[in-house]
C-alpha atoms as a PDB file:
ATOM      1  CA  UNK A   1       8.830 -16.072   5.086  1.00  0.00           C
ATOM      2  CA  UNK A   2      12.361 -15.399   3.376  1.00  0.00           C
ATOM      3  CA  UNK A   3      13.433 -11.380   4.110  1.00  0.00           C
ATOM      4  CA  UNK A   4      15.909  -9.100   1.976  1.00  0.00           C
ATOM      5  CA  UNK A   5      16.929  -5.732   3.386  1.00  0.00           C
ATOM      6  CA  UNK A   6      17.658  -2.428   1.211  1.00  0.00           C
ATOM      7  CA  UNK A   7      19.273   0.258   2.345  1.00  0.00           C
ATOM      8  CA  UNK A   8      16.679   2.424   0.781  1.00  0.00           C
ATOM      9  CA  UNK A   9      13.031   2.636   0.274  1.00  0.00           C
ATOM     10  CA  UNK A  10      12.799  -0.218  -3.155  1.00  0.00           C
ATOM     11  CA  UNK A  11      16.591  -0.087  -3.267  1.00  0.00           C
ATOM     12  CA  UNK A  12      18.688  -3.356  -4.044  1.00  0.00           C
ATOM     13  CA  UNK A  13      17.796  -6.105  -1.758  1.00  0.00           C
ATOM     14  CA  UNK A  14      21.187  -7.909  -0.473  1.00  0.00           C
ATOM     15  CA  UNK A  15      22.089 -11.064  -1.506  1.00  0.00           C
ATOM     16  CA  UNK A  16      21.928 -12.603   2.023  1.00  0.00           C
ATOM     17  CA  UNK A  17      18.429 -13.606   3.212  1.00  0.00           C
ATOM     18  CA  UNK A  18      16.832 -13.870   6.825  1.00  0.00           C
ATOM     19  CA  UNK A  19      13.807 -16.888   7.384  1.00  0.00           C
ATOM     20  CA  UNK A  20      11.564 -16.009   9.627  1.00  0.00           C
ATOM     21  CA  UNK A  21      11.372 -18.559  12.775  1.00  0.00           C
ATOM     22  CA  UNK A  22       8.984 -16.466  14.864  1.00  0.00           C
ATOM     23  CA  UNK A  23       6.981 -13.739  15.367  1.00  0.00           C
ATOM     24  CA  UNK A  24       6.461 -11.768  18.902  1.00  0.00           C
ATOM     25  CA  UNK A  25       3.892  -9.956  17.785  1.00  0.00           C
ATOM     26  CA  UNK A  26       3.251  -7.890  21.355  1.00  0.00           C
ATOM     27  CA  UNK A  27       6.369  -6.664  21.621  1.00  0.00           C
ATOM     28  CA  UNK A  28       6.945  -6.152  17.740  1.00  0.00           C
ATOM     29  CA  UNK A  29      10.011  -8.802  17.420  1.00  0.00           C
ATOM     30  CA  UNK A  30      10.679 -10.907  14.609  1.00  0.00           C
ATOM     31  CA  UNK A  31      13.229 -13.751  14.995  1.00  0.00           C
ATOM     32  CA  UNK A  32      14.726 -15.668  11.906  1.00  0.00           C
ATOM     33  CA  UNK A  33      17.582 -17.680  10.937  1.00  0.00           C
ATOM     34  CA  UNK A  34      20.086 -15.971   8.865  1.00  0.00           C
ATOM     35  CA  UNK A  35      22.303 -17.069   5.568  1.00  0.00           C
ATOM     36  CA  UNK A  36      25.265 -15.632   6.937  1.00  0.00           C
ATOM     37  CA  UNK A  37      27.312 -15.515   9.924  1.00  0.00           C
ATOM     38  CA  UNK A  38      27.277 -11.687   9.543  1.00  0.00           C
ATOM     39  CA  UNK A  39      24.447 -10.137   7.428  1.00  0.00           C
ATOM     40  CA  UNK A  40      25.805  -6.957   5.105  1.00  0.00           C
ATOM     41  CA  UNK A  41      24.791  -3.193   6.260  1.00  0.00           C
ATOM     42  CA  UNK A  42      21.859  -3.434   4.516  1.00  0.00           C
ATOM     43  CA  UNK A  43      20.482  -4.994   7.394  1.00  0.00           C
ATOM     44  CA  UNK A  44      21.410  -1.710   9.720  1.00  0.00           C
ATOM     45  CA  UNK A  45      22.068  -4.004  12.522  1.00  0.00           C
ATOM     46  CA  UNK A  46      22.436  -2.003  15.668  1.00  0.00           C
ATOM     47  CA  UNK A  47      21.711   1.408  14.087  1.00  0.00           C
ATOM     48  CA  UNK A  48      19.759   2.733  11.084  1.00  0.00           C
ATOM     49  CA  UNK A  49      17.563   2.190   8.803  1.00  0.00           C
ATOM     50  CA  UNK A  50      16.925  -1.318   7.091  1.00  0.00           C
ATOM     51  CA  UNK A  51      13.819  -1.615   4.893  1.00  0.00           C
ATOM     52  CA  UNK A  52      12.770  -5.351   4.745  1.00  0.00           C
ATOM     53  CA  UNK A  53      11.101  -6.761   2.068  1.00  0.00           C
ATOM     54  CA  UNK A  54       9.825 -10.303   0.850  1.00  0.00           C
ATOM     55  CA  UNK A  55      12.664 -12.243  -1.286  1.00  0.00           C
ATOM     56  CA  UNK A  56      11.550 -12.207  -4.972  1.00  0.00           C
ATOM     57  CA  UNK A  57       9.185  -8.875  -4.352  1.00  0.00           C
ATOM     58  CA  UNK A  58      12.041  -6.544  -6.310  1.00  0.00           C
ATOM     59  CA  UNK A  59      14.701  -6.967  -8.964  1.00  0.00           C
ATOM     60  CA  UNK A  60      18.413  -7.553  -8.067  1.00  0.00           C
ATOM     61  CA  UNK A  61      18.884  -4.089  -8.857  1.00  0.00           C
ATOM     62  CA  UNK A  62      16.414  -2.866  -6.675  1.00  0.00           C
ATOM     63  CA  UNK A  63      12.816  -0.764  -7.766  1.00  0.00           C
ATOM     64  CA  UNK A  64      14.940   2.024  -9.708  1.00  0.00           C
ATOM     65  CA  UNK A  65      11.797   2.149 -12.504  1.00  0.00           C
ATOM     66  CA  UNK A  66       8.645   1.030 -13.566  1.00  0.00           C
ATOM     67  CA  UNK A  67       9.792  -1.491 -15.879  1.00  0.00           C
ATOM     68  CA  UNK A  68      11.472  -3.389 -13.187  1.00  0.00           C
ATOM     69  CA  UNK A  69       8.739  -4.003 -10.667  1.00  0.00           C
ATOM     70  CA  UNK A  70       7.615  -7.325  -9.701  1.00  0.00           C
ATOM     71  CA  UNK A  71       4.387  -6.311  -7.561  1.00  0.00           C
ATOM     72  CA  UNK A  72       1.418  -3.906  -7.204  1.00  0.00           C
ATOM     73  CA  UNK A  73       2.317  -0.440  -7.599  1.00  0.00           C
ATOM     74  CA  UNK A  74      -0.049   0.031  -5.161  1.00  0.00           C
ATOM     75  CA  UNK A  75      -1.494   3.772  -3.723  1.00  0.00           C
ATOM     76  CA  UNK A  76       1.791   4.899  -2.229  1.00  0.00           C
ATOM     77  CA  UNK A  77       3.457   4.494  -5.436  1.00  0.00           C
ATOM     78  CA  UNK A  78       0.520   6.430  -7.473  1.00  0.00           C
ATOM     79  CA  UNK A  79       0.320   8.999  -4.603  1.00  0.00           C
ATOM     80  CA  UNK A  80       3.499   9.410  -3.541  1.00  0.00           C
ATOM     81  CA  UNK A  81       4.121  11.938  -0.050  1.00  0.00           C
ATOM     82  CA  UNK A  82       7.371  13.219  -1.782  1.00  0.00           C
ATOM     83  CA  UNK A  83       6.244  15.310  -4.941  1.00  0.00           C
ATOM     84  CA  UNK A  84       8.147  13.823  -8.133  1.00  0.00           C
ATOM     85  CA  UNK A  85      11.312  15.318  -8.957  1.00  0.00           C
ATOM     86  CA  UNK A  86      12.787  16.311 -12.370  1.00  0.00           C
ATOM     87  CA  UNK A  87      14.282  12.466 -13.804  1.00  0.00           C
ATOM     88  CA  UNK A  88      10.700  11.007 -12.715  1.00  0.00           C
ATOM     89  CA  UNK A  89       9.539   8.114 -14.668  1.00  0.00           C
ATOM     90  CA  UNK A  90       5.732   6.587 -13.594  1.00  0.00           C
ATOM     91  CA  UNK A  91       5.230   4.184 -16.280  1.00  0.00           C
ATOM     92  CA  UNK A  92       6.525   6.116 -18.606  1.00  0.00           C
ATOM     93  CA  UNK A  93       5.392   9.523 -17.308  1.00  0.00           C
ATOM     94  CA  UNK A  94       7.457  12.158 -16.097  1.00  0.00           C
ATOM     95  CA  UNK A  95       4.752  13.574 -13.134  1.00  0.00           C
ATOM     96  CA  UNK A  96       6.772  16.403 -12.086  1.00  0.00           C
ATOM     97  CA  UNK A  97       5.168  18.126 -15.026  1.00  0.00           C
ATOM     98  CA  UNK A  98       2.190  18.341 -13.129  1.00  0.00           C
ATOM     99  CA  UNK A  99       2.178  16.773  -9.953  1.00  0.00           C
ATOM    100  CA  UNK A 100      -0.421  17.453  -8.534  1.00  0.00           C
ATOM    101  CA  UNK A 101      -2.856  16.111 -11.430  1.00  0.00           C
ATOM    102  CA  UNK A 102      -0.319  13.297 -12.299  1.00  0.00           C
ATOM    103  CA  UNK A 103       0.453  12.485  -8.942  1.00  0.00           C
ATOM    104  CA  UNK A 104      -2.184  13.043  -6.227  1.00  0.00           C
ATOM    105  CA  UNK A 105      -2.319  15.616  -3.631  1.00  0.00           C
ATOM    106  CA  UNK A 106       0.223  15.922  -0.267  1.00  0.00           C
ATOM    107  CA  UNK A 107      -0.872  17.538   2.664  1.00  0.00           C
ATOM    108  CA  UNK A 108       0.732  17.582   5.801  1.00  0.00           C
ATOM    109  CA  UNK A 109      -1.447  17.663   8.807  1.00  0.00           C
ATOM    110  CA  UNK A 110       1.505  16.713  11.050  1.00  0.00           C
ATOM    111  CA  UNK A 111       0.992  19.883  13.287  1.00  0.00           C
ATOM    112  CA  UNK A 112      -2.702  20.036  13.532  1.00  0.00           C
ATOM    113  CA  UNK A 113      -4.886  17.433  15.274  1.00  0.00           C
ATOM    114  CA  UNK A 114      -6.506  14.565  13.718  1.00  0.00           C
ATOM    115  CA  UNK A 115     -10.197  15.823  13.153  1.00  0.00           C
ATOM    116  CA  UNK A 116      -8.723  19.384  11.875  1.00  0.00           C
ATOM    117  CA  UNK A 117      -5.938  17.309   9.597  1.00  0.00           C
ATOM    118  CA  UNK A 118      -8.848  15.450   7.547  1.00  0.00           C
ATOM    119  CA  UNK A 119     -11.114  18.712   7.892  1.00  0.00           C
ATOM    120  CA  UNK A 120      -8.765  20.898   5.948  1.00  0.00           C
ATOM    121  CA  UNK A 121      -6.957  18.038   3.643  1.00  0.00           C
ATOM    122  CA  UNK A 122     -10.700  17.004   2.852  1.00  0.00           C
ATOM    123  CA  UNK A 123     -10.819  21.188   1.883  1.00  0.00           C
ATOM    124  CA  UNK A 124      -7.821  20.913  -0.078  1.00  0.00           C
ATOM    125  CA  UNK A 125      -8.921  17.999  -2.007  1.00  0.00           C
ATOM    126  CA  UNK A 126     -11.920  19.718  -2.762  1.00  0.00           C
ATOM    127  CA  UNK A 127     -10.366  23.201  -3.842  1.00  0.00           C
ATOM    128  CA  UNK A 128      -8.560  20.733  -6.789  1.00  0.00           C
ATOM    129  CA  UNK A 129     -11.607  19.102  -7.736  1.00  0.00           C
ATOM    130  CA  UNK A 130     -11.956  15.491  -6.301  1.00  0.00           C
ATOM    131  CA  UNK A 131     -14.579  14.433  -4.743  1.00  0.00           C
ATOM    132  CA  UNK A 132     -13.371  11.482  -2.393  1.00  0.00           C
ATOM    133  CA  UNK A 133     -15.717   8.531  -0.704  1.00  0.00           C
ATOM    134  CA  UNK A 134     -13.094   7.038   0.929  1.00  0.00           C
ATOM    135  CA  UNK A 135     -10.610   7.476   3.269  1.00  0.00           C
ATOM    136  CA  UNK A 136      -8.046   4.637   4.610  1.00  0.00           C
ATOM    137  CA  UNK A 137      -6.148   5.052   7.850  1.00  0.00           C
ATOM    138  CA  UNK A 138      -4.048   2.577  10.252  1.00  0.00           C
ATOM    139  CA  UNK A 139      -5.924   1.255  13.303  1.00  0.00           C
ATOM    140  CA  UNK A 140      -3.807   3.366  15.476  1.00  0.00           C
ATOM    141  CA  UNK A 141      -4.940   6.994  13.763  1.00  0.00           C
ATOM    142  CA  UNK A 142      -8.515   5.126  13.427  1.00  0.00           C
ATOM    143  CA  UNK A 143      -8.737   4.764  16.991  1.00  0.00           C
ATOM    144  CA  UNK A 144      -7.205   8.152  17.977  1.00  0.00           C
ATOM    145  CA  UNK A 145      -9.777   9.608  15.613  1.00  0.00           C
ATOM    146  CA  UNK A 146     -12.648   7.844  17.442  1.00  0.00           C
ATOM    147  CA  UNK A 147     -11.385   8.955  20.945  1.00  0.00           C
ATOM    148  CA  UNK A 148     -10.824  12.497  19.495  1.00  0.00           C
ATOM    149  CA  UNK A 149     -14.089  12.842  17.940  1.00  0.00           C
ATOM    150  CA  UNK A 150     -15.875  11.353  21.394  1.00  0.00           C
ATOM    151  CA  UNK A 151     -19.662  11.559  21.343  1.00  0.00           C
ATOM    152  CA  UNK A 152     -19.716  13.407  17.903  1.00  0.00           C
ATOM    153  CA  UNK A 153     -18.409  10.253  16.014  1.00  0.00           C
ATOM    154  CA  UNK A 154     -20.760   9.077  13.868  1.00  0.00           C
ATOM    155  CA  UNK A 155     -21.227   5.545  12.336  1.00  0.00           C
ATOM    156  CA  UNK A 156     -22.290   4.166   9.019  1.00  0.00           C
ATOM    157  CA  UNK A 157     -22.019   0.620   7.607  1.00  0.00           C
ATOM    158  CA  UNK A 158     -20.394   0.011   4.573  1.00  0.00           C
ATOM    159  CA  UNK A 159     -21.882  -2.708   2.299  1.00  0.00           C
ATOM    160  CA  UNK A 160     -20.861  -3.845  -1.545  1.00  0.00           C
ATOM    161  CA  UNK A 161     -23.169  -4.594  -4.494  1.00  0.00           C
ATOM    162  CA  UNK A 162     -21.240  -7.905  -5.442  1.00  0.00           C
ATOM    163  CA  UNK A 163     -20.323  -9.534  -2.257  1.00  0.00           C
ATOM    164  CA  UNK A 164     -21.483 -10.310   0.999  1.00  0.00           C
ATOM    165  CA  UNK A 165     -19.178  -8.430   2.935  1.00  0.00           C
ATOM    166  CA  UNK A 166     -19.747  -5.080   5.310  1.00  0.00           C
ATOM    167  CA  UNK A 167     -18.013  -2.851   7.547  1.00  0.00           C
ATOM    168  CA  UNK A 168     -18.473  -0.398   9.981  1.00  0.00           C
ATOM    169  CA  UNK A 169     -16.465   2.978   9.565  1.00  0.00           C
ATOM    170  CA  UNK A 170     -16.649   6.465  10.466  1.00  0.00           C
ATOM    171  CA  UNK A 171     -18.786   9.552   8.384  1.00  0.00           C
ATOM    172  CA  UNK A 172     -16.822  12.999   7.628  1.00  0.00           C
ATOM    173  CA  UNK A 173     -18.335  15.571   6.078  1.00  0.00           C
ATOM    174  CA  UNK A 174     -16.993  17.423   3.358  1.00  0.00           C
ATOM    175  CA  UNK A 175     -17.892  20.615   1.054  1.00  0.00           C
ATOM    176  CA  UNK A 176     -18.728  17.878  -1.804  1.00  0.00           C
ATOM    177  CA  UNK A 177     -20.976  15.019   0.787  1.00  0.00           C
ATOM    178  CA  UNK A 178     -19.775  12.661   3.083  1.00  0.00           C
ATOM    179  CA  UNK A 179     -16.566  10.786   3.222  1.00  0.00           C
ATOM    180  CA  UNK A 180     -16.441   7.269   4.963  1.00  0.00           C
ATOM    181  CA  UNK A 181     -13.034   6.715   6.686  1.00  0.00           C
ATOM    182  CA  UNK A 182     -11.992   2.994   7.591  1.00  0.00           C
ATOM    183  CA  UNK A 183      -9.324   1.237   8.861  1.00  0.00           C
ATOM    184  CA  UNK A 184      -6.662  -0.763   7.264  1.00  0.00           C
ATOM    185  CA  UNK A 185      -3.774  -2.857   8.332  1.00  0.00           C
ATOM    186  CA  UNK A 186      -1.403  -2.256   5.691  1.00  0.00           C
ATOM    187  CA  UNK A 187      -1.905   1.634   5.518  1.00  0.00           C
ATOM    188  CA  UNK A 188       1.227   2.686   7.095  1.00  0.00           C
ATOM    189  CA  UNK A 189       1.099   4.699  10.166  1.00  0.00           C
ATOM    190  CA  UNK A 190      -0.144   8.041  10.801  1.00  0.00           C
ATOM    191  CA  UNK A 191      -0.723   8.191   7.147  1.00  0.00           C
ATOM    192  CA  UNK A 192      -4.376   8.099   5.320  1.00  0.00           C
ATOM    193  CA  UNK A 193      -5.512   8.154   1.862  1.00  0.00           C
ATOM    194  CA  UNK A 194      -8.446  10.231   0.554  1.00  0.00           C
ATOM    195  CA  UNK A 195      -9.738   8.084  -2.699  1.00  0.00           C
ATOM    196  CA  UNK A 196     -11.902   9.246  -4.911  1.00  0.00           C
ATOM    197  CA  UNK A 197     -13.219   5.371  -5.800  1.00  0.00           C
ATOM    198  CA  UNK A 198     -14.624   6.093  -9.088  1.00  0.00           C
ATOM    199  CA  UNK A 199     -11.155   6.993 -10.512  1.00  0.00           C
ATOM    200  CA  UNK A 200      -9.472   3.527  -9.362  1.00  0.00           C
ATOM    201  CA  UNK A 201      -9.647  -0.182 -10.921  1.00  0.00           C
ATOM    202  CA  UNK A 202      -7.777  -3.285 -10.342  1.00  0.00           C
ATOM    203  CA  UNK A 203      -7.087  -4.585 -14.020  1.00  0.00           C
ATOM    204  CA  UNK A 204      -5.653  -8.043 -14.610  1.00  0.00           C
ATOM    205  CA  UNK A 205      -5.274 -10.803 -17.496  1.00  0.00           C
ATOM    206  CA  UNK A 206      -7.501 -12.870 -16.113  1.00  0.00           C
ATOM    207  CA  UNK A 207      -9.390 -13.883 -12.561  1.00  0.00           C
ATOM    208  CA  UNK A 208      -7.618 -11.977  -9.767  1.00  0.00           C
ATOM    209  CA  UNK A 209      -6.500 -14.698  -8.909  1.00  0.00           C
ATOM    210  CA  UNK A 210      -6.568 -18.233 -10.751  1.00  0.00           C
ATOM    211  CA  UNK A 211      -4.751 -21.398 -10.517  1.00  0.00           C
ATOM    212  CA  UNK A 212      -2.245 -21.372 -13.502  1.00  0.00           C
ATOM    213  CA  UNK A 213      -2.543 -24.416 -16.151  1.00  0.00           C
ATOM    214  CA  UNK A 214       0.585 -25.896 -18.206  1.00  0.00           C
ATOM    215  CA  UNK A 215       1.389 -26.758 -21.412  1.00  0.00           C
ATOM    216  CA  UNK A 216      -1.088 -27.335 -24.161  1.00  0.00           C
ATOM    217  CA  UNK A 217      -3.405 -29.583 -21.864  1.00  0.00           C
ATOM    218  CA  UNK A 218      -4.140 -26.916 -19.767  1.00  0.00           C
ATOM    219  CA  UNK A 219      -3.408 -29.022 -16.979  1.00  0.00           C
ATOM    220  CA  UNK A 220      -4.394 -27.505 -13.282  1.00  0.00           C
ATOM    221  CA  UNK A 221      -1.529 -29.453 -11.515  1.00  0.00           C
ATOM    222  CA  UNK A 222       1.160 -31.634 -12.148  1.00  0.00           C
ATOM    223  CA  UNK A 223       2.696 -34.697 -10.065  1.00  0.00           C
ATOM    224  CA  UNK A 224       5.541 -33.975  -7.619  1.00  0.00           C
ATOM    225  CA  UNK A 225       7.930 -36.150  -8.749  1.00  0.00           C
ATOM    226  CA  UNK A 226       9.604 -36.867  -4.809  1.00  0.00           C
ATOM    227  CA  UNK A 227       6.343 -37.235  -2.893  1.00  0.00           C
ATOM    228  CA  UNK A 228       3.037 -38.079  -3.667  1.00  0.00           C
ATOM    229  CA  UNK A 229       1.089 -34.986  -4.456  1.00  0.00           C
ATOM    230  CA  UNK A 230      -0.039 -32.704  -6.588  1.00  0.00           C
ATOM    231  CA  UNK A 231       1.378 -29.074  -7.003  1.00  0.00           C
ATOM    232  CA  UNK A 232      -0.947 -26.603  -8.366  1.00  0.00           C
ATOM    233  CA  UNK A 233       0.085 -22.781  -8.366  1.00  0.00           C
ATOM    234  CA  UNK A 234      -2.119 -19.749  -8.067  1.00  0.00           C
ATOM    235  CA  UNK A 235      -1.211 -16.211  -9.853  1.00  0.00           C
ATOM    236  CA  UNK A 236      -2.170 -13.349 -11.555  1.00  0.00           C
ATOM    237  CA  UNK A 237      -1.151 -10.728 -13.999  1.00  0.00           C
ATOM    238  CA  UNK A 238      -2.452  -7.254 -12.988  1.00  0.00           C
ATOM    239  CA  UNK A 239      -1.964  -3.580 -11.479  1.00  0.00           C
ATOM    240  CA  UNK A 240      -3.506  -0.901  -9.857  1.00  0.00           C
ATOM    241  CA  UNK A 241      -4.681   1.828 -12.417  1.00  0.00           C
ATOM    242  CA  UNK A 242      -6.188   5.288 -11.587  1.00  0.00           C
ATOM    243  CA  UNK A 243      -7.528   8.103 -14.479  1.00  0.00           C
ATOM    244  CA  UNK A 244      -7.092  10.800 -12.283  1.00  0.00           C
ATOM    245  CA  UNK A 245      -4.744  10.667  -9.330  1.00  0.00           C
ATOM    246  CA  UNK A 246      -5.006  14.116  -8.700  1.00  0.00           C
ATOM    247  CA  UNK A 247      -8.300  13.888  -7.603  1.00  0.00           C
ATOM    248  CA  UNK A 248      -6.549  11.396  -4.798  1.00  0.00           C
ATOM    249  CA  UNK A 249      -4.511  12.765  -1.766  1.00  0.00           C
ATOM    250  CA  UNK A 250      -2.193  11.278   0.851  1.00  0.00           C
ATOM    251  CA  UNK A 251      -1.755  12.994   4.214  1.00  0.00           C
ATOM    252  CA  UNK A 252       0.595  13.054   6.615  1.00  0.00           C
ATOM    253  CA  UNK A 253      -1.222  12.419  10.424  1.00  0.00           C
ATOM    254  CA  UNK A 254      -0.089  13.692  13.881  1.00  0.00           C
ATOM    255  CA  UNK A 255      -1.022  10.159  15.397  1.00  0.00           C
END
């Protein structure tokens, strides 16, 4: 894997990469080979904050607006744990408008414990009108939660209509039925997503994904000219869309 570093959260990735050699991932320490002899500050090295990011995943200018992003805007950038501020620009929306209908619902449970943080941001979500299913945490809080909860957890098994595929989460009540809380391992830590499922869809030009055809032929691969193989690429065109993000809330966990 090739890394940039920004200085800031989507800011402009430097022009000097790192390639990952190895991964220690018990003690949390990636090692990699670097383009320069001294990487530039957007690395942070020694102090700081560096925010690392796959090379190609933003513009040379960085994520500044919607136009220029090359990936997902996936559920941080739809519910975002800052509220909008006045120059906002969400696909050509300003959400500060509104923004808690055009840009989910914060709530910060940072001082309260983990049961009582979901309890009353469930009861906040509620007061605005969504009525979530969902609710995505890191396997840290997950686990916390479990211990927390003891011998009043409660199990259910979560299956899909379409595929064969099931998993086994957590049941929270709420004033409008039950909420089903799993774990993820890209939700970033103590932070969870209530979703309200019917308001989200993947949309895409095509199979999410498909292998990509060329020229006129509509040829599935084409002969490397150096080696003997074939090179076929896979790809998509698509985003993450929801009709009513304020039904949607992100909150802020104490573990």
């Amino acid at each position: 894997m090739l890394l940039v570093a920004s200085s800031t959260d989507g800011g402009a990735p430097s022009t000097d990469t790192v390639l990952v050699t190895a991964v220690d991932r018990a003690n949390g320490i990636v090692t990699g080979t670097a383009s320069a002899s001294s990487l530039s500050g957007n690395w942070a090295i020694g102090s700081g904050t560096a925010y690392l990011t796959i090379s190609g995943d933003l513009p040379t200018t960085g994520a500044t607006n919607t136009g220029s992003f090359l990936a997902l805007s996936g559920l941080a950038a739809w519910l975002p744990i800052t509220t909008p501020a006045s120059n906002d620009n969400f696909w050509g929306v300003n959400r500060s408008a509104d923004p808690t209908r055009l840009a989910g619902c914060r709530f910060n449970a940072q001082s309260m414990t983990l049961e009582e943080g979901i309890t009353n941001a469930l009861a906040f979500l509620n007061r605005e009108g969504g009525k979530p299913d969902l609710c995505i945490m890191d396997f840290a809080s997950y686990a916390a939660l479990v211990n927390a909860l003891g011998a009043k957890v409660q199990y259910v098994q979560v299956e899909h209509d379409e595929v064969e595929v099931a998993f086994e989460g957590i049941t929270f009540q709420s004033a409008y039925g039950r909420v089903t809380i799993l774990a993820d391992r890209s939700c970033p830590p103590q932070t969870a997503y209530l979703l309200t499922m019917n308001t989200w869809k993947l949309r895409s030009l095509g199979k999410v994904p498909h292998i990509l055809t060329y020229g006129m032929e509509g040829l599935e691969g084409l002969r490397v000219g150096n080696a003997d193989a074939l090179e076929i690429r896979i790809g998509y065109y698509g985003n993450l869309i929801c009709s009513a993000p304020g039904w949607n809330c992100v909150v802020q966990l104490s573990a």
